[in-house]
C-alpha atoms as a PDB file:
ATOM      1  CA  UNK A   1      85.287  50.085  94.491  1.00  0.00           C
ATOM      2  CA  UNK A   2      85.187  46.527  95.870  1.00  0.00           C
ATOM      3  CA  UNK A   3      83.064  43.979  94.840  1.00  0.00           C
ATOM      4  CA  UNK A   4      81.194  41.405  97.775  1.00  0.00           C
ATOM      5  CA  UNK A   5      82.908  37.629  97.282  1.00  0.00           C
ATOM      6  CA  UNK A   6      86.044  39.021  95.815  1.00  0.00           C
ATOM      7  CA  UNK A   7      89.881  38.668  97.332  1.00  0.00           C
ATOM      8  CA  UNK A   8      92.139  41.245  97.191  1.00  0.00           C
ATOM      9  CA  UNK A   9      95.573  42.330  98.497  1.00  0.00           C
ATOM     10  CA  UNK A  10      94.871  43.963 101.698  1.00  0.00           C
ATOM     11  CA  UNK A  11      98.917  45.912 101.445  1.00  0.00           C
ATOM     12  CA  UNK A  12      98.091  46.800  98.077  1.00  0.00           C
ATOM     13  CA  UNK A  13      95.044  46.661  97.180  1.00  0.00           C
ATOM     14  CA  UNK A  14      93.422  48.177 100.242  1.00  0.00           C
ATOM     15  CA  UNK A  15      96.262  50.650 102.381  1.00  0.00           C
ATOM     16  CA  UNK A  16      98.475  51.642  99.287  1.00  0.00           C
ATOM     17  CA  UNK A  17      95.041  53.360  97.855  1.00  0.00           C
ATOM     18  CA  UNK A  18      93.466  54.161 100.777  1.00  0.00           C
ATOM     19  CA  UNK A  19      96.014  54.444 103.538  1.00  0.00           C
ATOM     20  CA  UNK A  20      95.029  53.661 107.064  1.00  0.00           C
ATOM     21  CA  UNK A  21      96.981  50.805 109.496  1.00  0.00           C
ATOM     22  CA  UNK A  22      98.367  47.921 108.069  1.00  0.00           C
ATOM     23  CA  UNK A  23      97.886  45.999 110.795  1.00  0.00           C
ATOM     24  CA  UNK A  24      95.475  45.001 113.227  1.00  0.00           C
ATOM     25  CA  UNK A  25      91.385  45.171 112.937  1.00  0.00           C
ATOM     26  CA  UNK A  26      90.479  48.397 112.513  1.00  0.00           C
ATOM     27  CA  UNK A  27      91.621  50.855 109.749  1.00  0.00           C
ATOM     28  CA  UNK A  28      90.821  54.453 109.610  1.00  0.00           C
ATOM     29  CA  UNK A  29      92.441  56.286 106.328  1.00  0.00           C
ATOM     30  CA  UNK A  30      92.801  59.860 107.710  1.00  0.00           C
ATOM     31  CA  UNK A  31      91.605  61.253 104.050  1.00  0.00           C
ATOM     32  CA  UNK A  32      88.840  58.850 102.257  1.00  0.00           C
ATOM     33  CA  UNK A  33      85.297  58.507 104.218  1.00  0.00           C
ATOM     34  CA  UNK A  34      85.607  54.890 104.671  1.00  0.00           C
ATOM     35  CA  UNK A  35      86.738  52.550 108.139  1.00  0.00           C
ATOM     36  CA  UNK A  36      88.228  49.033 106.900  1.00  0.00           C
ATOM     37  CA  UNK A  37      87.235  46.504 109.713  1.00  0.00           C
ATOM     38  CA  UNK A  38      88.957  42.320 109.130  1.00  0.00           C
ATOM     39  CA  UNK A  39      88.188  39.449 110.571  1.00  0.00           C
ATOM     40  CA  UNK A  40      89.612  36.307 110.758  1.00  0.00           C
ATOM     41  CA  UNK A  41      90.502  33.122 112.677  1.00  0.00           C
ATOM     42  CA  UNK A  42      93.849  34.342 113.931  1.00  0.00           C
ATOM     43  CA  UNK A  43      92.768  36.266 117.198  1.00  0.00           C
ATOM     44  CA  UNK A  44      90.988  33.806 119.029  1.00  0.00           C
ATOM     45  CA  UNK A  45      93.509  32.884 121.524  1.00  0.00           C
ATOM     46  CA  UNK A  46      93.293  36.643 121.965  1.00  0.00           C
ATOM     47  CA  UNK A  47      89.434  37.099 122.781  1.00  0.00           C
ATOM     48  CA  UNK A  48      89.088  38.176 119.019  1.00  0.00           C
ATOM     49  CA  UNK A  49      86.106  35.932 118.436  1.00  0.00           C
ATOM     50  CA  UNK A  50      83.658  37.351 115.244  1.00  0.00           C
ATOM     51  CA  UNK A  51      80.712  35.192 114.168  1.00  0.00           C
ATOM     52  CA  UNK A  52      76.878  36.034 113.999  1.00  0.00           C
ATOM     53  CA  UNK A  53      74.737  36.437 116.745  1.00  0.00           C
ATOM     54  CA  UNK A  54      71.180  34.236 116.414  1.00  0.00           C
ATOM     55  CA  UNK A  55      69.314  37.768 115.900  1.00  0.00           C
ATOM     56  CA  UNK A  56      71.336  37.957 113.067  1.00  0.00           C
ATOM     57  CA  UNK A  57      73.687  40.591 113.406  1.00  0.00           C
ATOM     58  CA  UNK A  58      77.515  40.009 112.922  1.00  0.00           C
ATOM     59  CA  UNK A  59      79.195  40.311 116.151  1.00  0.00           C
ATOM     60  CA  UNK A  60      82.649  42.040 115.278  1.00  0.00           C
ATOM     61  CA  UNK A  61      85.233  42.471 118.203  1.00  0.00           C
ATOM     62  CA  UNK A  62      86.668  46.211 119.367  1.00  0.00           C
ATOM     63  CA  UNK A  63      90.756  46.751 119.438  1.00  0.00           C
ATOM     64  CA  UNK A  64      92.383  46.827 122.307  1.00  0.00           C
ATOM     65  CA  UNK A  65      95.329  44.149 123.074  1.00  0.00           C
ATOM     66  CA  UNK A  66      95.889  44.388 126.402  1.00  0.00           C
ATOM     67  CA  UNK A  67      93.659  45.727 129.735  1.00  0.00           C
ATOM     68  CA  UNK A  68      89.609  47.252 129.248  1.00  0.00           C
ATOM     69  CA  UNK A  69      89.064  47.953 125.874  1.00  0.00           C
ATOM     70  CA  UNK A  70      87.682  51.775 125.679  1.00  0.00           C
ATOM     71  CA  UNK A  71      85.850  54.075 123.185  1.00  0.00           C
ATOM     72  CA  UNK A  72      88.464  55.400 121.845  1.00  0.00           C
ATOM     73  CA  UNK A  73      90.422  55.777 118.378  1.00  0.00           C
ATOM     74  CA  UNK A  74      89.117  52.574 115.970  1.00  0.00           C
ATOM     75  CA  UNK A  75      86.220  51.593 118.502  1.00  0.00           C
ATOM     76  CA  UNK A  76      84.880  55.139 118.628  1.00  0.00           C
ATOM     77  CA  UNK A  77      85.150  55.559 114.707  1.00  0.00           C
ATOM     78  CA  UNK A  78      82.591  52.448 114.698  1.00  0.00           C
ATOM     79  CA  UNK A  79      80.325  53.688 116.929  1.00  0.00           C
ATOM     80  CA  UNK A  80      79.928  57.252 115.538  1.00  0.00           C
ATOM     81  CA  UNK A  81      80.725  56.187 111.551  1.00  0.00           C
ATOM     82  CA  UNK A  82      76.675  57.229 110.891  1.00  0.00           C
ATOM     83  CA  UNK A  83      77.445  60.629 112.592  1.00  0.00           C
ATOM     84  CA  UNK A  84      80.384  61.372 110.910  1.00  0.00           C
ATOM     85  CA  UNK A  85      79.546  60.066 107.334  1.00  0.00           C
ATOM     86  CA  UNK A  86      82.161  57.321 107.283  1.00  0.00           C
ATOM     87  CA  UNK A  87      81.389  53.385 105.670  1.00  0.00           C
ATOM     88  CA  UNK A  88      82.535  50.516 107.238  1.00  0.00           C
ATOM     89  CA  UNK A  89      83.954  47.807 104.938  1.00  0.00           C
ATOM     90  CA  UNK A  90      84.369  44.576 106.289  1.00  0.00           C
ATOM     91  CA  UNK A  91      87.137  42.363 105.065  1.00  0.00           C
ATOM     92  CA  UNK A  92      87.584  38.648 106.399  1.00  0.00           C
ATOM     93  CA  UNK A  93      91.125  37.052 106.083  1.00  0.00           C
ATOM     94  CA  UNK A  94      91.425  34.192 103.701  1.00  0.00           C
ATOM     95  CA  UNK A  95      95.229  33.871 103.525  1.00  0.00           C
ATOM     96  CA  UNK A  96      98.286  35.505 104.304  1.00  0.00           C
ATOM     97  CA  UNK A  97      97.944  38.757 103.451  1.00  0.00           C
ATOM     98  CA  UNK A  98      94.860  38.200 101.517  1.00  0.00           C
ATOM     99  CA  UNK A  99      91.160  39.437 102.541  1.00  0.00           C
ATOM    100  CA  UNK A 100      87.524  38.642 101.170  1.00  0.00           C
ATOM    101  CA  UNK A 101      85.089  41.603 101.017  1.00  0.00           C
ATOM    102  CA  UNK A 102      82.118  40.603 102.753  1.00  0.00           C
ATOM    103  CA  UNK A 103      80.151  44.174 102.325  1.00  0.00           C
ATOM    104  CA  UNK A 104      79.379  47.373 104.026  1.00  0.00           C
ATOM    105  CA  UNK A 105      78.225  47.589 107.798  1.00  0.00           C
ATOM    106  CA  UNK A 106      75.722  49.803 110.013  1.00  0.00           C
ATOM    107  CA  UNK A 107      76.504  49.865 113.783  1.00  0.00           C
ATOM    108  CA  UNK A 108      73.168  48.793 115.857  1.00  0.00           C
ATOM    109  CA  UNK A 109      74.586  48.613 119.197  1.00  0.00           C
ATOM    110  CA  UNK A 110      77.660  47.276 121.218  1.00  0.00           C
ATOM    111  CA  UNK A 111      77.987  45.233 124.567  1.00  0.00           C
ATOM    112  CA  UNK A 112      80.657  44.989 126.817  1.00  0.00           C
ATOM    113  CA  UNK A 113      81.442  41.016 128.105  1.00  0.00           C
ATOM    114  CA  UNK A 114      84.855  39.475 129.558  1.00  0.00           C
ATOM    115  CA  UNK A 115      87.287  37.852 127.114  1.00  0.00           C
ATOM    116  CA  UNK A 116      90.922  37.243 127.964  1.00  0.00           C
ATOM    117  CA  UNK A 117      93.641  39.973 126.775  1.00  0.00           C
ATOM    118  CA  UNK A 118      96.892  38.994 124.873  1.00  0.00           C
ATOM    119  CA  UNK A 119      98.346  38.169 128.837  1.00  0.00           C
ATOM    120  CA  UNK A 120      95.292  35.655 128.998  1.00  0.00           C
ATOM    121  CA  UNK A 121      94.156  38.031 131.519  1.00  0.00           C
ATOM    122  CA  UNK A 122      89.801  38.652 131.884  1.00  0.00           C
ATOM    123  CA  UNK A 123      89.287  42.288 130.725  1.00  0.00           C
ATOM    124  CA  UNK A 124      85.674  44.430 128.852  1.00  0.00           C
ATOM    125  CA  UNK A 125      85.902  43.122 125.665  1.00  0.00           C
ATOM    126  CA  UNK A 126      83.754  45.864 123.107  1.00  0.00           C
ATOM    127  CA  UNK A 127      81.758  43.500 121.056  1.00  0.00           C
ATOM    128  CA  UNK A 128      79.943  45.660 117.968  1.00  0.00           C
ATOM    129  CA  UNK A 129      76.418  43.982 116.863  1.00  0.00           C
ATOM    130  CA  UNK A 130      76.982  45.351 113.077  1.00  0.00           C
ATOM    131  CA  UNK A 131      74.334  44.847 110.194  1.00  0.00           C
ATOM    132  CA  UNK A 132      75.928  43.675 106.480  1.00  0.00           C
ATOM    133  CA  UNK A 133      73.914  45.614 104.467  1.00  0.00           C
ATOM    134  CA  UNK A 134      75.913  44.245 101.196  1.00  0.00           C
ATOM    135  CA  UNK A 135      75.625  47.703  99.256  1.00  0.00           C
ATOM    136  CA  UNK A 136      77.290  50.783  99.367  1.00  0.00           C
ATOM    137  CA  UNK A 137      75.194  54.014  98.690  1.00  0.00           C
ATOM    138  CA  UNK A 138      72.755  52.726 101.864  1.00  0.00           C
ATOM    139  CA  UNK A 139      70.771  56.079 101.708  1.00  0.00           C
ATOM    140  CA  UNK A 140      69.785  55.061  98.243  1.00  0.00           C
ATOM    141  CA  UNK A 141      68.824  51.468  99.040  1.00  0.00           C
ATOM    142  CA  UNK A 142      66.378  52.757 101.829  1.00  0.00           C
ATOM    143  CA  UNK A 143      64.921  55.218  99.029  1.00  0.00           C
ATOM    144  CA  UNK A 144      64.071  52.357  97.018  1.00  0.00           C
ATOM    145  CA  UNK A 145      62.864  50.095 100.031  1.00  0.00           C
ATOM    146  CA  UNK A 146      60.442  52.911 101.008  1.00  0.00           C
ATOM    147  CA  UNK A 147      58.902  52.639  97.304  1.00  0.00           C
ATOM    148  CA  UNK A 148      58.050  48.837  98.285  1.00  0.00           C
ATOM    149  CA  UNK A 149      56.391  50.017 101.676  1.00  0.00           C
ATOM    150  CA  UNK A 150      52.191  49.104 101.065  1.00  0.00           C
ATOM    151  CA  UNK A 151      49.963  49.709 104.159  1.00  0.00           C
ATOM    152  CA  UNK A 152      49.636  49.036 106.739  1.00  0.00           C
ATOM    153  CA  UNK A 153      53.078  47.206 107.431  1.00  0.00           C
ATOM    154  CA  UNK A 154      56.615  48.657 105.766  1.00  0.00           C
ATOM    155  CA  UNK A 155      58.437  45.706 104.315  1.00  0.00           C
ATOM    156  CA  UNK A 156      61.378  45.982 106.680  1.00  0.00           C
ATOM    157  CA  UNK A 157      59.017  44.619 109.445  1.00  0.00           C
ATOM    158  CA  UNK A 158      57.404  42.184 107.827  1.00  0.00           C
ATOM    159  CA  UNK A 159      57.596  38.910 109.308  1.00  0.00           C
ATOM    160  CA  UNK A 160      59.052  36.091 106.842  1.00  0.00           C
ATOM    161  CA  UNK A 161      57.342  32.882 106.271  1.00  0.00           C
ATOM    162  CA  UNK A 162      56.874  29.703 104.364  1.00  0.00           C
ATOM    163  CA  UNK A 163      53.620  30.729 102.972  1.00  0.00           C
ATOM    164  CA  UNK A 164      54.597  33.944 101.315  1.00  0.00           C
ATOM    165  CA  UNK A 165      55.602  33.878  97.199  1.00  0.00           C
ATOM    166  CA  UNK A 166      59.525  33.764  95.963  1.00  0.00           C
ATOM    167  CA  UNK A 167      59.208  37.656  95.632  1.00  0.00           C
ATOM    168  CA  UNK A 168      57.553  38.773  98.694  1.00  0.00           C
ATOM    169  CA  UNK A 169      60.320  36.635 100.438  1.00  0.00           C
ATOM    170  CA  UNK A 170      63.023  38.512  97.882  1.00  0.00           C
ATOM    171  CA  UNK A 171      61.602  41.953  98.802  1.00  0.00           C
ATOM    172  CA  UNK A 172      62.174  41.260 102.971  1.00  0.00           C
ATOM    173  CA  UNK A 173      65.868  39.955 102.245  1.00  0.00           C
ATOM    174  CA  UNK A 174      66.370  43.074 100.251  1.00  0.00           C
ATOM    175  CA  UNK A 175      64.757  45.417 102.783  1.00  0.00           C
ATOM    176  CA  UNK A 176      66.302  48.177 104.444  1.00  0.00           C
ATOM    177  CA  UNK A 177      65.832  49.533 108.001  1.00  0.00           C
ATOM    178  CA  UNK A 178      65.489  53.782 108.194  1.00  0.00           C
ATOM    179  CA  UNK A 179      67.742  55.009 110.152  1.00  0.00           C
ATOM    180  CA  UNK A 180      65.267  56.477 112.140  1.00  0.00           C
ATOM    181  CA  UNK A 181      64.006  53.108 113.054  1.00  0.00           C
ATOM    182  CA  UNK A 182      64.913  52.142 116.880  1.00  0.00           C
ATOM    183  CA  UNK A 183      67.577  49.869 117.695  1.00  0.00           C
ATOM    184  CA  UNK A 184      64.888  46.829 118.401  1.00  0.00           C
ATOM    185  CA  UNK A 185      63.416  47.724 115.043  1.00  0.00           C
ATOM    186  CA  UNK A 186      66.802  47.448 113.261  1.00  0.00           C
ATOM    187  CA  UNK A 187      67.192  43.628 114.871  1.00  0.00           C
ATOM    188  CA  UNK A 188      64.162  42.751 114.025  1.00  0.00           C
ATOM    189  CA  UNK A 189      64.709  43.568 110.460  1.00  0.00           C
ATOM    190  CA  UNK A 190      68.103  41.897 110.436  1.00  0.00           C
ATOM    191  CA  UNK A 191      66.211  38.992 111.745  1.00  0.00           C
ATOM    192  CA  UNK A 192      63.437  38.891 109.424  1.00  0.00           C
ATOM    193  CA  UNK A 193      65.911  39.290 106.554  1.00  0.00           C
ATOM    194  CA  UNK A 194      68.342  36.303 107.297  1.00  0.00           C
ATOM    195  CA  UNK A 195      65.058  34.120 107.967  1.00  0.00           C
ATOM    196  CA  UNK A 196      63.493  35.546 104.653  1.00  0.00           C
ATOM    197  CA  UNK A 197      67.049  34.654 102.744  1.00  0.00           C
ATOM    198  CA  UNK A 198      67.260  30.914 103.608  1.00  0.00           C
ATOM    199  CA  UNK A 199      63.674  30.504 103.044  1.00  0.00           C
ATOM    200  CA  UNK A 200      64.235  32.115  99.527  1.00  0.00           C
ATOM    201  CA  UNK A 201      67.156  29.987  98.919  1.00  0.00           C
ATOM    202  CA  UNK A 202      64.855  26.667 100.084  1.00  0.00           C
ATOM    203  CA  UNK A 203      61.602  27.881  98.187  1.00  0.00           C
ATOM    204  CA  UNK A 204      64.228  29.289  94.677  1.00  0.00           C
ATOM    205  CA  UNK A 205      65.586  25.401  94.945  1.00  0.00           C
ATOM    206  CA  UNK A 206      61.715  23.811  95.097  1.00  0.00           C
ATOM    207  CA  UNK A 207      63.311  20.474  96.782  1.00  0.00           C
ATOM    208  CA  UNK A 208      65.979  20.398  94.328  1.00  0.00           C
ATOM    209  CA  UNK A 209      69.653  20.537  95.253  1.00  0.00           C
ATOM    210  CA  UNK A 210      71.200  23.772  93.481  1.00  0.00           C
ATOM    211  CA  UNK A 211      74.605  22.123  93.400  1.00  0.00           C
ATOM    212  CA  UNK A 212      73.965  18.410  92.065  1.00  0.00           C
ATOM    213  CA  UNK A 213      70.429  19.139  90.649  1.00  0.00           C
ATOM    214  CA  UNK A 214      69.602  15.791  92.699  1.00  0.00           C
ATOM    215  CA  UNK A 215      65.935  15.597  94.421  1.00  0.00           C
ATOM    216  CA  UNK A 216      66.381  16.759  98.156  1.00  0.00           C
ATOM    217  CA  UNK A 217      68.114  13.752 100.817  1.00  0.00           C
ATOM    218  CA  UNK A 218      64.721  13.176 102.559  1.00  0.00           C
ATOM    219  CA  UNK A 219      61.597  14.631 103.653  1.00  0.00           C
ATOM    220  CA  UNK A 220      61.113  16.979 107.001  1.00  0.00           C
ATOM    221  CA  UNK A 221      58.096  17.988 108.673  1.00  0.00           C
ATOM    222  CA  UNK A 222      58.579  21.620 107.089  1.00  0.00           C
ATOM    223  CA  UNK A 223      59.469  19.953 103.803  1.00  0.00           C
ATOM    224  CA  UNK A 224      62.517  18.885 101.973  1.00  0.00           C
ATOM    225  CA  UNK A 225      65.897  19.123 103.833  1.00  0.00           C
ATOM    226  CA  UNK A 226      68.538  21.419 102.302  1.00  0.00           C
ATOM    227  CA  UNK A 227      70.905  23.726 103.399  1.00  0.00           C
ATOM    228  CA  UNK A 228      71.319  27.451 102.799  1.00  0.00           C
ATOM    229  CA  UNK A 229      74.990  28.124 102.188  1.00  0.00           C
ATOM    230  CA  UNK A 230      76.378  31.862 101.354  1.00  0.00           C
ATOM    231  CA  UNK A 231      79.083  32.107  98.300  1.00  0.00           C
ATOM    232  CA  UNK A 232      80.883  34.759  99.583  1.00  0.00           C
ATOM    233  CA  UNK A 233      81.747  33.970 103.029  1.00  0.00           C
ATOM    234  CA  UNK A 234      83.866  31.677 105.026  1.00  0.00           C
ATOM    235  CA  UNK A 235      81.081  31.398 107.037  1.00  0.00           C
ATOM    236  CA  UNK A 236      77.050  30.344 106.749  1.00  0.00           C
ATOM    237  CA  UNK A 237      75.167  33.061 108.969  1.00  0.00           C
ATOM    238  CA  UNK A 238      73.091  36.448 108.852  1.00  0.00           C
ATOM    239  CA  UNK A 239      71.217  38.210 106.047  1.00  0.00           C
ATOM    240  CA  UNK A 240      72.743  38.020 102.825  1.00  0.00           C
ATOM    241  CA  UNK A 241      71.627  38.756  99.156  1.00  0.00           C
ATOM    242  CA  UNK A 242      69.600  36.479  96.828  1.00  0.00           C
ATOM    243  CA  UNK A 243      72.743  35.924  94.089  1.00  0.00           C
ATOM    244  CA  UNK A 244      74.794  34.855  97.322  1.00  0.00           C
ATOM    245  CA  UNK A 245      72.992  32.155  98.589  1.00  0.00           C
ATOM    246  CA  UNK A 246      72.418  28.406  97.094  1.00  0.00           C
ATOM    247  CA  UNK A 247      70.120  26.132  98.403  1.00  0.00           C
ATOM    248  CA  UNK A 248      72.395  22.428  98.451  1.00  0.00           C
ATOM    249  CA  UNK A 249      72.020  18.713  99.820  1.00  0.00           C
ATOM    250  CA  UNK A 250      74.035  18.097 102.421  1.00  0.00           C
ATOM    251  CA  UNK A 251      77.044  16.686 100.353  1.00  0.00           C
ATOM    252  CA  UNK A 252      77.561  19.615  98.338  1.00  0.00           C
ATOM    253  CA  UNK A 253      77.200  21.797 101.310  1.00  0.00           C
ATOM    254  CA  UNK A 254      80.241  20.163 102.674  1.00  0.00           C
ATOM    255  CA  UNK A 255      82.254  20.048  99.299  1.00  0.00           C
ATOM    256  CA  UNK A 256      81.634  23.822  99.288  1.00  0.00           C
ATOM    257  CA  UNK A 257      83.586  24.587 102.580  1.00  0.00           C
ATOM    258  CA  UNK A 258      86.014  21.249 102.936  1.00  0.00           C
ATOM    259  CA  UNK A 259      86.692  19.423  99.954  1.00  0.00           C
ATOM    260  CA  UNK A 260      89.869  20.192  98.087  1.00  0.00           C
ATOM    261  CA  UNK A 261      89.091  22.129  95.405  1.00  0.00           C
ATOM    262  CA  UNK A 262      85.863  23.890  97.555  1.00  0.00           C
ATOM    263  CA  UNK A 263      87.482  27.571  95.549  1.00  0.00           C
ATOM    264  CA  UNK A 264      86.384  26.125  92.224  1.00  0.00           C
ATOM    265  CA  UNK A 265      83.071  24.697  93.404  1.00  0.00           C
ATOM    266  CA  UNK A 266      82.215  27.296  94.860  1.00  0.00           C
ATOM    267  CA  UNK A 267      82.716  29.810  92.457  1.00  0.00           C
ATOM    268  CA  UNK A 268      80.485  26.556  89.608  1.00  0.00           C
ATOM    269  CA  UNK A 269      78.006  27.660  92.070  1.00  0.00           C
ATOM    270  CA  UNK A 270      78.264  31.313  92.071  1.00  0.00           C
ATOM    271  CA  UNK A 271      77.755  30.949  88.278  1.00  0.00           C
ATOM    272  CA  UNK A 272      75.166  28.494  88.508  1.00  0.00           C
ATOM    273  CA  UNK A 273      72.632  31.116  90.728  1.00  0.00           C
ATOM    274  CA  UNK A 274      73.918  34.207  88.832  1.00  0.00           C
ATOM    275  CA  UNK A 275      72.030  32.155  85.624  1.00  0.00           C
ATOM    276  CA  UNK A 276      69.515  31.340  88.261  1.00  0.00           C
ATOM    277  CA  UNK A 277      68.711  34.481  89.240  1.00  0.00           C
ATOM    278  CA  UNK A 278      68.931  35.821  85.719  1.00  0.00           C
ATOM    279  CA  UNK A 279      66.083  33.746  84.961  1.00  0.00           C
ATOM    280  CA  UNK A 280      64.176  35.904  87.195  1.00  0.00           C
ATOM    281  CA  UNK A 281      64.799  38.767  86.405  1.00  0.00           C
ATOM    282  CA  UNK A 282      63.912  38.854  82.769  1.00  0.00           C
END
């Protein structure tokens, strides 16, 4: 259907398939099973402000342009998606009339906080705390977690750390939570996977930068510095999948999001830890 990290026409390649609104954040195609959610720079003026909480879920704003934003219509299709068999895509703008896919979403919980309207006037902003779960048949990928699940602890609560192998750390970041799991349980897994991805990333790259192939800049007291950047967002944050993340020096960490070609490296990179990753996986 779509594939994480690639761009596609969100008029044509999105709403003249599936339907749904054109415009704004939330799209709800009357016939498919499927709620399109974008983000993007362009609302911030507006209290539209998406990024990733520090327990690692992706904190996606409701709709609602003017006065208290309520439960209603896109915001209530959010909140009940699980309950009424819908997947949420999320899409994040990278140019006019363009959109990344970033992966499929599970609502954990929401919180109401003040944010100015489109009349710059406070109102209850609906802020979703979502989970990227970066694959779509999630019933499936919580089958195949359980198989991983050894006594006495299931591998969705397993706390990540430095000391545990390159596939223990690969089996947390791919971890799902049951949905029967409480809503403290699902944060906690979100947590433990984006800590158990960038330690992957660090302990895959083994002081080495991915990027330049260059021994790490220096030496910290948890061992050599590097940076976990993700391929397919515009943004470094939450859990994320092994083939998405590179492990780079500082330099090439800021080639991949400012230089002037940062498309092309990035996607020398993206082939770089697909070959990588290949490697383990034979």
């Amino acid at each position: 259907m779509f594939e994480i990290g690639e761009i596609y026409n969100r008029r044509s390649d999105i709403h003249g398939i599936y339907k749904g609104q054109q415009y704004g954040g939330i799209a709800t195609p009357a016939e498919h099973p499927y709620i399109f959610i974008f983000t993007g720079d362009a609302g911030g003026e507006y209290g539209y402000i998406d990024d990733f909480d520090p327990n690692g879920t992706f904190k996606y704003t409701g709709e609602g342009q003017e006065g208290d934003m309520k439960m209603t219509k896109g915001n209530l299709a959010i909140h009940d998606h699980q309950r009424n068999n819908k997947e949420i895509l999320l899409f994040e703008s990278t140019s006019r009339g363009f959109v990344r896919f970033l992966g499929y979403c599970n609502y954990i919980f929401h919180h109401i906080e003040e944010r100015p309207d489109r009349n710059s006037e406070l109102r209850d902003a609906i802020v979703f705390h979502l989970d990227i779960v970066n694959t779509k048949n999630i019933d499936k990928a919580q089958t195949l977690t359980s198989k991983l699940v050894e006594a006495p602890k299931a591998v969705y609560v397993t706390k990540p750390s430095k000391g545990k192998s390159l596939q223990q750390l690969r089996e947390i970041a791919l971890s799902s939570t049951p949905t029967h799991a409480s809503t403290q349980e699902k944060i906690q897994s979100i947590q433990n996977r984006s800590t158990a991805i960038k330690l992957y990333a660090k302990k895959r790259a083994n002081g080495i930068c991915e990027g330049c192939n260059e021994i790490a800049p220096f030496e910290t007291k948890s061992g050599p510095y590097l940076e976990v950047h993700h391929l397919t967002r515009l943004a470094d944050g939450g859990a994320d999948l092994p083939q998405n993340v590179i492990a780079l020096c500082p330099t090439c960490h800021r080639k991949a999001h400012y230089s002037l070609n940062h498309l092309e490296f990035n996607n020398q990179l993206i082939n770089k830890v697909a070959a990588i990753e290949a490697e383990f996986s034979e």
